[in-house]
Protein backbone atom coordinates (compact mmCIF):
# COMPACT_ATOMS: atom_id res chain seq x y z
CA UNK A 1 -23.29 25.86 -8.76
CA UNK A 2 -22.32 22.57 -10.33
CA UNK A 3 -21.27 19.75 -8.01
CA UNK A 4 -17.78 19.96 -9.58
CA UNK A 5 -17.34 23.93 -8.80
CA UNK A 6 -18.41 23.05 -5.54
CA UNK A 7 -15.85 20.37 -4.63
CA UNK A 8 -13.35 22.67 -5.88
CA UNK A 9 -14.11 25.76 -4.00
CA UNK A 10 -13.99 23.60 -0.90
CA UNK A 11 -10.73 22.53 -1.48
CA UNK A 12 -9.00 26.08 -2.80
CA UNK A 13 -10.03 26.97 1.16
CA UNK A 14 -10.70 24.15 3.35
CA UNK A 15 -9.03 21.01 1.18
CA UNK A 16 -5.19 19.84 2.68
CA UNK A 17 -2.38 21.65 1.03
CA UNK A 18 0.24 20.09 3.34
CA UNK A 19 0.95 16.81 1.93
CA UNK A 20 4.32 16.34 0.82
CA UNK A 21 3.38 15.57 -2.64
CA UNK A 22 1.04 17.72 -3.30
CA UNK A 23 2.65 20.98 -5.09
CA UNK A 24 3.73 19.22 -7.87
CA UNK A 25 2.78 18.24 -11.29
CA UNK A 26 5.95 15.56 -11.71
CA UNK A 27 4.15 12.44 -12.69
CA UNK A 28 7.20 10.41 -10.93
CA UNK A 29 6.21 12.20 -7.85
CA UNK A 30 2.80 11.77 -8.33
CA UNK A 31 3.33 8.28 -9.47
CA UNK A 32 4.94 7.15 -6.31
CA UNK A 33 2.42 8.94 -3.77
CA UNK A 34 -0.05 6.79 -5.26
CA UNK A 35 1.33 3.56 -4.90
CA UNK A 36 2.51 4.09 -1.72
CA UNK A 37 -1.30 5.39 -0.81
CA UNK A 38 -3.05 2.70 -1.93
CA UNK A 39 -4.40 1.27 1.38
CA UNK A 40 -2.27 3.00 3.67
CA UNK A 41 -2.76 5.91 5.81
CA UNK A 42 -1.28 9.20 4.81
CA UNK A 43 0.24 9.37 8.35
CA UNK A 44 2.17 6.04 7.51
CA UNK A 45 3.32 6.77 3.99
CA UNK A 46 4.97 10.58 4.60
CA UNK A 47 7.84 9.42 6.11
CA UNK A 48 8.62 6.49 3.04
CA UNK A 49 7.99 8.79 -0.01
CA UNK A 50 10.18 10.89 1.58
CA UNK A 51 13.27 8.16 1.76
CA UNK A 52 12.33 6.89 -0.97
CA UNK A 53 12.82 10.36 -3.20
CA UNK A 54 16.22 10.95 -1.42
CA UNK A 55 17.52 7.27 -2.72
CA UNK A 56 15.70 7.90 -5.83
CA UNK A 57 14.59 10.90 -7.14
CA UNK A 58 13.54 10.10 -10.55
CA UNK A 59 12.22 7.26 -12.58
CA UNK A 60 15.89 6.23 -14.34
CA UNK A 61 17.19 6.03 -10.95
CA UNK A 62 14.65 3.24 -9.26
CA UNK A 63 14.24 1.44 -12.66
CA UNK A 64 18.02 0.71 -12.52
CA UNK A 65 17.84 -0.22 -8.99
CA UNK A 66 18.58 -3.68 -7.72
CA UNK A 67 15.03 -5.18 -6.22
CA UNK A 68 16.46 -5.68 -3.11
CA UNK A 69 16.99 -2.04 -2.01
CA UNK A 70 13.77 -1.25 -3.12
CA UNK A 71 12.31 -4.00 -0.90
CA UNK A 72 14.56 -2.96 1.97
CA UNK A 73 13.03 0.66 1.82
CA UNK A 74 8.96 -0.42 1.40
CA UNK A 75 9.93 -2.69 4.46
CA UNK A 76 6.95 -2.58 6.97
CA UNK A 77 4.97 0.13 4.47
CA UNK A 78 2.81 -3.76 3.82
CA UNK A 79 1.33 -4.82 0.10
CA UNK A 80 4.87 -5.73 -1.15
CA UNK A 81 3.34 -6.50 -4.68
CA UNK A 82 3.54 -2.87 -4.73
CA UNK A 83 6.85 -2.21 -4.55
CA UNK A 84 7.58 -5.07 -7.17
CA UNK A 85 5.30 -3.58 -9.35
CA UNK A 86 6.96 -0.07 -8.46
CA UNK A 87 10.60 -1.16 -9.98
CA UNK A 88 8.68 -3.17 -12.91
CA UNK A 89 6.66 -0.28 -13.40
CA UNK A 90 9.76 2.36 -13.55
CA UNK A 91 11.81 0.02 -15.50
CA UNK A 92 9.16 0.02 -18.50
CA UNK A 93 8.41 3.76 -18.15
CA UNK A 94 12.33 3.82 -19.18
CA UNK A 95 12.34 1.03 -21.45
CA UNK A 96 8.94 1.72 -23.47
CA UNK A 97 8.45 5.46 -23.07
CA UNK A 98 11.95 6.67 -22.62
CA UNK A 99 11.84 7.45 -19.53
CA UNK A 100 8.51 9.58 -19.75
CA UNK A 101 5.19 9.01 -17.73
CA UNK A 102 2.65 9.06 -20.80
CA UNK A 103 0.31 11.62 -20.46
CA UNK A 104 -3.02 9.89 -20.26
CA UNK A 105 -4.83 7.08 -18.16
CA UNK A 106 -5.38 4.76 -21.01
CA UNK A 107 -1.74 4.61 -21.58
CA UNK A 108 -0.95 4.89 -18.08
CA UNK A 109 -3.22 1.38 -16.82
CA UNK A 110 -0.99 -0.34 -19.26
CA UNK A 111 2.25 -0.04 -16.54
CA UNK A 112 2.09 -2.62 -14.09
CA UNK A 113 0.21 -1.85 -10.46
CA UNK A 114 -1.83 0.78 -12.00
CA UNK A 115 -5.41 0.62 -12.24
CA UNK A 116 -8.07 3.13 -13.15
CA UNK A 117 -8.36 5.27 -10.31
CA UNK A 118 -4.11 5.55 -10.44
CA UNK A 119 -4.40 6.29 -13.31
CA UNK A 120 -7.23 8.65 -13.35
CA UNK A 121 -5.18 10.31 -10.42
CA UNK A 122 -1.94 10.47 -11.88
CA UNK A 123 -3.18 12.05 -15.64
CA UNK A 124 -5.63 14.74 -13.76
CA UNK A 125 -3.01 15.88 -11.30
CA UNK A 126 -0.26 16.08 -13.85
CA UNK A 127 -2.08 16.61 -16.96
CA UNK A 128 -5.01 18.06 -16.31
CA UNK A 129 -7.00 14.74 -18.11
CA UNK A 130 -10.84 14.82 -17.57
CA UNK A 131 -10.36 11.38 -16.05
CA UNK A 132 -12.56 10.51 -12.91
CA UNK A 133 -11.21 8.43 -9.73
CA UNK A 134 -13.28 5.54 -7.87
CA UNK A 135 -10.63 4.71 -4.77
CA UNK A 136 -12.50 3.49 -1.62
CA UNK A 137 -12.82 7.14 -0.22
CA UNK A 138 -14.34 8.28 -3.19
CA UNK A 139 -16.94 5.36 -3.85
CA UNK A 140 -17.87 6.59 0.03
CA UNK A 141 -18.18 10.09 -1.01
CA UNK A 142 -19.90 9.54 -4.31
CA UNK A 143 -22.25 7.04 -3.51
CA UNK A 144 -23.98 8.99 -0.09
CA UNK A 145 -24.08 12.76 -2.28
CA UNK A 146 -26.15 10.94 -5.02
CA UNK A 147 -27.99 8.43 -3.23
CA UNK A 148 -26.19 5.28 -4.85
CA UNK A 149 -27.87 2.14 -3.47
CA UNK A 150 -26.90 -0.59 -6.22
CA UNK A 151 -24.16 -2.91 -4.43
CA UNK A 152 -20.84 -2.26 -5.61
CA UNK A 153 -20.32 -6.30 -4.78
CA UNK A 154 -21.62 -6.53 -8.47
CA UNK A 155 -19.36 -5.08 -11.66
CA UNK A 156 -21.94 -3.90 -13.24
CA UNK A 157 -23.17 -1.82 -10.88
CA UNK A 158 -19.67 0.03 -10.11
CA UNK A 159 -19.21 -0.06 -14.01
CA UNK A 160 -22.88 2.75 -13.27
CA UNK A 161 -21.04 4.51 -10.26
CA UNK A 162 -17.81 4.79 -12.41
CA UNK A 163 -19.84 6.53 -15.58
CA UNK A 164 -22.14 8.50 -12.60
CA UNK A 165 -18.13 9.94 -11.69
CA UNK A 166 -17.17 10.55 -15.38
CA UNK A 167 -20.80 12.55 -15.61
CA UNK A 168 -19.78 14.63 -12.19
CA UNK A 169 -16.21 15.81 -13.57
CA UNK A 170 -15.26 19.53 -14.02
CA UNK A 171 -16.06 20.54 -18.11
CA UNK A 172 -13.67 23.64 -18.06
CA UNK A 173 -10.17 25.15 -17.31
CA UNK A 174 -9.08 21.27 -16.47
CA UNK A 175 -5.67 22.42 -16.22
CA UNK A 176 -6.23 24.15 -13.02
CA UNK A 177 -9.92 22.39 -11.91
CA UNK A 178 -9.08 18.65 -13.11
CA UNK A 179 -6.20 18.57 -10.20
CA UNK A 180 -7.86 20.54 -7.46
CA UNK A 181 -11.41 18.46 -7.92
CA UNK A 182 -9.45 15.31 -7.91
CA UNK A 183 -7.75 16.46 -4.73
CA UNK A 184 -11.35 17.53 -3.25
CA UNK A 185 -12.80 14.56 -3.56
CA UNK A 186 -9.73 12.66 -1.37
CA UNK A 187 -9.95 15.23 1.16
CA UNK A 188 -13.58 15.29 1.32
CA UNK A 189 -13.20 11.50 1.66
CA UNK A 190 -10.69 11.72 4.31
CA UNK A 191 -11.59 14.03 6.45
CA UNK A 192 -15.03 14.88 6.00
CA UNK A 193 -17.19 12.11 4.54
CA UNK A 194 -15.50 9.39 6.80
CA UNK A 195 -16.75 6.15 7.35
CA UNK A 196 -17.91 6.86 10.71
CA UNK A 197 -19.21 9.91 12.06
CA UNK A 198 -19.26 11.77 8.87
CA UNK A 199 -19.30 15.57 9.43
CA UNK A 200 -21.58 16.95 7.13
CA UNK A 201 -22.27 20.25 8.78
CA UNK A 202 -18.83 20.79 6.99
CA UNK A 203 -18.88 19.35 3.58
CA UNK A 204 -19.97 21.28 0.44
CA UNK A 205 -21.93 19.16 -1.19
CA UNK A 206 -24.39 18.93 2.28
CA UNK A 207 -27.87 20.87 0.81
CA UNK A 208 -27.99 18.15 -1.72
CA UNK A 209 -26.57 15.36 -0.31
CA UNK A 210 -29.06 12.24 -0.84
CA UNK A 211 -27.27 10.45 2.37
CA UNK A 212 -27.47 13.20 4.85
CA UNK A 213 -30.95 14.15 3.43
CA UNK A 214 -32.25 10.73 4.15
CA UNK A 215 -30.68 10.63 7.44
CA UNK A 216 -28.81 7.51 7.00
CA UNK A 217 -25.27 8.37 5.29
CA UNK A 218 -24.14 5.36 7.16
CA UNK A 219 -26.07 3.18 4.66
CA UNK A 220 -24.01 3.76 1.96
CA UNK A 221 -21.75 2.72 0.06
CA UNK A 222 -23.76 -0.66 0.05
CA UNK A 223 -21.59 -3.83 -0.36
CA UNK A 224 -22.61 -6.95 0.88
CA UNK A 225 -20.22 -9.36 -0.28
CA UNK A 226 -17.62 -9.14 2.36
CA UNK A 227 -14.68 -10.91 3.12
CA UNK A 228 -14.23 -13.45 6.00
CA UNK A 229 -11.48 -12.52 8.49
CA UNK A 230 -9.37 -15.61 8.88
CA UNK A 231 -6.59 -16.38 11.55
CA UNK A 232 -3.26 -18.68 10.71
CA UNK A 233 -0.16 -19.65 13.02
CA UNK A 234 3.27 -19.72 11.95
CA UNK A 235 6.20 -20.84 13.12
CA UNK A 236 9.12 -18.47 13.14
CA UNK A 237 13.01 -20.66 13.25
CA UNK A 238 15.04 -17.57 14.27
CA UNK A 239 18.75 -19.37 14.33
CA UNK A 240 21.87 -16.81 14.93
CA UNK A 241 25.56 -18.36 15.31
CA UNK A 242 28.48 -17.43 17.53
CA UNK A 243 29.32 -14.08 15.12
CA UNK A 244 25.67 -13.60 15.64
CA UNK A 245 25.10 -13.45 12.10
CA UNK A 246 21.06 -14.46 11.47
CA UNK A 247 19.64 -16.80 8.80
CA UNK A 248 17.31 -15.15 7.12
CA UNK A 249 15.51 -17.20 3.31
CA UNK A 250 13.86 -15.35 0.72
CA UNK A 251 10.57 -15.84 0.50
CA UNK A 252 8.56 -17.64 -2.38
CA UNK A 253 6.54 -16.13 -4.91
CA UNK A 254 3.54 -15.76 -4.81
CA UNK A 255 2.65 -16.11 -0.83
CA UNK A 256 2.42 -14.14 2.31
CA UNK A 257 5.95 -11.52 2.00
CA UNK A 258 6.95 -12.61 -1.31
CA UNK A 259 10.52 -11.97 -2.05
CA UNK A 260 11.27 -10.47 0.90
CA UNK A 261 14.18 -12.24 3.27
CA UNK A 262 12.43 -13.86 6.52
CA UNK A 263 13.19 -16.35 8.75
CA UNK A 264 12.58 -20.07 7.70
CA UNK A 265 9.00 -20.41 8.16
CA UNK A 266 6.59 -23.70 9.27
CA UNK A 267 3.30 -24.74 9.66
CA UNK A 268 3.86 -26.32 13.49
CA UNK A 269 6.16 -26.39 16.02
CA UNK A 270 7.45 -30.33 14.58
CA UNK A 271 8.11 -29.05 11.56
CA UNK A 272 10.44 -26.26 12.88
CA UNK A 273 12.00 -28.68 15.50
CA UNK A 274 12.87 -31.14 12.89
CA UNK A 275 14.50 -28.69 10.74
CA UNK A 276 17.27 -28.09 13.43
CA UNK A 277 20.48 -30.52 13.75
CA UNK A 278 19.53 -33.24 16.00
CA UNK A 279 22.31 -32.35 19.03
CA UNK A 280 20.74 -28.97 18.95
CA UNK A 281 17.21 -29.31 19.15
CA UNK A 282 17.37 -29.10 22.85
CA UNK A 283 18.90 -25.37 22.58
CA UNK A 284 15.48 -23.77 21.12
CA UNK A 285 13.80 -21.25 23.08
CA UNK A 286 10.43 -20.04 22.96
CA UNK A 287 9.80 -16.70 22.50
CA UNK A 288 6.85 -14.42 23.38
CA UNK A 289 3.69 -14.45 20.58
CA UNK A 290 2.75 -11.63 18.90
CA UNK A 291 -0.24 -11.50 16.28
CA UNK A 292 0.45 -9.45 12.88
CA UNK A 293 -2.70 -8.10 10.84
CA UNK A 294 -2.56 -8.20 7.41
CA UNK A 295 -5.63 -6.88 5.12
CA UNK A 296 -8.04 -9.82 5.60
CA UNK A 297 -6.06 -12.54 8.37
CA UNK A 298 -4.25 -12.48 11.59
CA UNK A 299 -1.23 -14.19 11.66
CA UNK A 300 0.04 -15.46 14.74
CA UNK A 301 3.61 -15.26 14.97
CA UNK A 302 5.61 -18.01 17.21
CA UNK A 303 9.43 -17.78 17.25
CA UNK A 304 11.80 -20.20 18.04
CA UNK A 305 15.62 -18.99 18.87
CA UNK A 306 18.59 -21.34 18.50
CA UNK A 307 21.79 -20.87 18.42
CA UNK A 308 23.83 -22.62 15.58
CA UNK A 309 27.32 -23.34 14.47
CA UNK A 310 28.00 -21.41 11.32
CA UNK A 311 28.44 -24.24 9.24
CA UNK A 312 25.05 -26.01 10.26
CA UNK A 313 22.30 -26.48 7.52
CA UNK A 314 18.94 -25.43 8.19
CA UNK A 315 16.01 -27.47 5.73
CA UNK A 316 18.52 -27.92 3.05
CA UNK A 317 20.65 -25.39 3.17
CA UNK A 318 18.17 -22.50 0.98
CA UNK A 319 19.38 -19.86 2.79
CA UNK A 320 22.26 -17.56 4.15
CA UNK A 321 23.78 -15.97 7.46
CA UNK A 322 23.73 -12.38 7.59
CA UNK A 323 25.82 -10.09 9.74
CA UNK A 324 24.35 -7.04 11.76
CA UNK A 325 25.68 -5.11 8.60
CA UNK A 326 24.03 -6.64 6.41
CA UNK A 327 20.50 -7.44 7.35
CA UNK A 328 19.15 -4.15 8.00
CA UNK A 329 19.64 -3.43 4.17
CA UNK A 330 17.59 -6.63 3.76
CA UNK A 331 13.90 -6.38 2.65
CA UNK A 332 12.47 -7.82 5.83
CA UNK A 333 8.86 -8.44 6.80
CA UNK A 334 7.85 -6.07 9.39
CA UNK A 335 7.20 -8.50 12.23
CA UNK A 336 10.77 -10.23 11.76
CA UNK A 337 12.49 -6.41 11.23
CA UNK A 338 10.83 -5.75 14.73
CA UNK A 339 11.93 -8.69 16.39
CA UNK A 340 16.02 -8.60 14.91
CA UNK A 341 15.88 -4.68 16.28
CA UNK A 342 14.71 -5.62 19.79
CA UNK A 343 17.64 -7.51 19.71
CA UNK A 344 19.84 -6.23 17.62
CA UNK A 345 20.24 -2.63 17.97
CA UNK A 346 21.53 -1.09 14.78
């Protein structure tokens, strides 16, 4: 039994079939599982995709969607360049293909925030497209069943695991195999072949497994060019007048929360002090510090509360005050949504 036939008998019996997305060959559907999936943890995305197809349930209705409810719904989901690239992405779909997902990968990596394995996932699931996927699961997967020890640091080297995938894929009845493989291997990957503690007494592909074999599935995939975690303070200015509206800016693009609204943001606590009227300077409070991860740095939060009159200017005046109406339909960075709720009940 081929490797392929194997990864999909697993699945048929033992793969998940309760994902909320699964079930469907929609390519909008498909589509925005994907997106939302890309580094984030099934647990975390369910409850989004589902909002997100009540609000919008097909591709006309995000692409004509103002960017700002968009961002308000993907608030603390993380990545935000994702759900730019979600409305820019929809709004082409309608523009260049008339409102149809095209049908194959090639086509499909021309759309903005899809890449090859999105694409691959998106054509096989809805299509039925011999196209293989290469997502971090999968290069885990792929590169302990056939022994792959080249470092996937180097192009060329994933440019060999990516034709090793395209030589593994299912060569028959793709409309039914393509999507069920393609599912294997991300259930294989997630709940089998895990980074740590991999069980293999359960997986499939065990007997000829190079990793488990060897003894050392741990060992692979092999990439040694790593990035550096990296730690960086800012300064939150969280100013709220007597209505207790809250002055929130929108963020610049590109940088940490890009378009999203946030509180006026500095590199020390001088900066932020001088920002404030003189006379009220005295009236900031220190709040508690909290530390936010984001993929590869730590950013340690420190917010300042003042009170304001509404018709104070804060750095110049690039912002606005917004009422406890208002704000929650704001795209807001996580930290600062979880900070306005604490005290702001809505």
């Amino acid at each position: 039994m081929s490797f392929s036939e194997q990864v999909v008998r697993w699945q048929r019996v033992h793969g998940r079939h309760d994902l909320p997305w699964q079930g469907t060959r929609d390519p909008y559907k498909v589509w925005l599982s994907e997106i939302m999936l890309q580094q984030t943890q099934v647990s975390a995305v369910r409850d989004y995709y589902q909002r997100f197809l009540q609000r919008f349930p097909d591709v006309a209705s995000l692409a004509d969607a103002e960017l700002d409810e968009i961002l308000a719904l993907w608030s603390g989901l993380g990545y935000y360049s994702r759900a730019r690239n979600l409305h820019r992405c929809a709004q082409e779909v309608r523009d260049r293909f008339d409102g149809n997902f095209p049908q194959t990968a090639t086509l499909l990596q021309t759309l903005p925030g899809i890449g090859r394995s999105t694409a691959s996932a998106i054509s096989s699931f809805c299509f039925g497209e011999r196209a293989a996927i290469l997502d971090g699961n999968v290069k885990r997967v792929l590169s302990r069943a056939l022994g792959f020890s080249a470092d996937l640091s180097t192009a060329s080297n994933e440019r060999a695991l990516w034709r090793l995938a395209e030589e593994l894929l299912p060569g028959d009845r793709l409309e039914e195999n393509m999507p069920r493989y393609t599912q294997g291997l991300m259930d294989l990957g997630a709940t089998v072949c895990v980074a740590r503690n991999p069980v293999c007494n359960a997986c499939p592909i065990s007997v000829s497994c190079v990793g488990r074999r060897e003894g050392t599935p741990h060992a692979y995939p092999v990439k040694t060019r790593k990035l550096k975690r990296s730690a960086e303070s800012l300064w939150f200015l969280w100013a709220q007048n007597a209505d207790s509206e809250i002055w929130l800016e929108r963020r610049p693009t590109p940088g940490v929360w890009a378009g999203l609204f946030c509180f006026p943001v500095f590199p020390c606590q001088d900066t932020l002090g001088a920002a404030v009227p003189a006379r009220y300077q005295s009236g900031l409070q220190s709040m508690p510090v909290s530390v936010h991860p984001l993929t590869h740095k730590d950013l340690h939060l420190h917010p300042f509360k003042v009170t304001l009159p509404a018709a104070a200017l804060i750095r110049g005046g690039g912002g606005a005050w917004f009422s406890s109406e208002q704000w929650p339909k704001l795209g807001l960075p996580a930290p600062v949504r979880k900070l306005l709720l604490a005290s702001h009940p809505v």
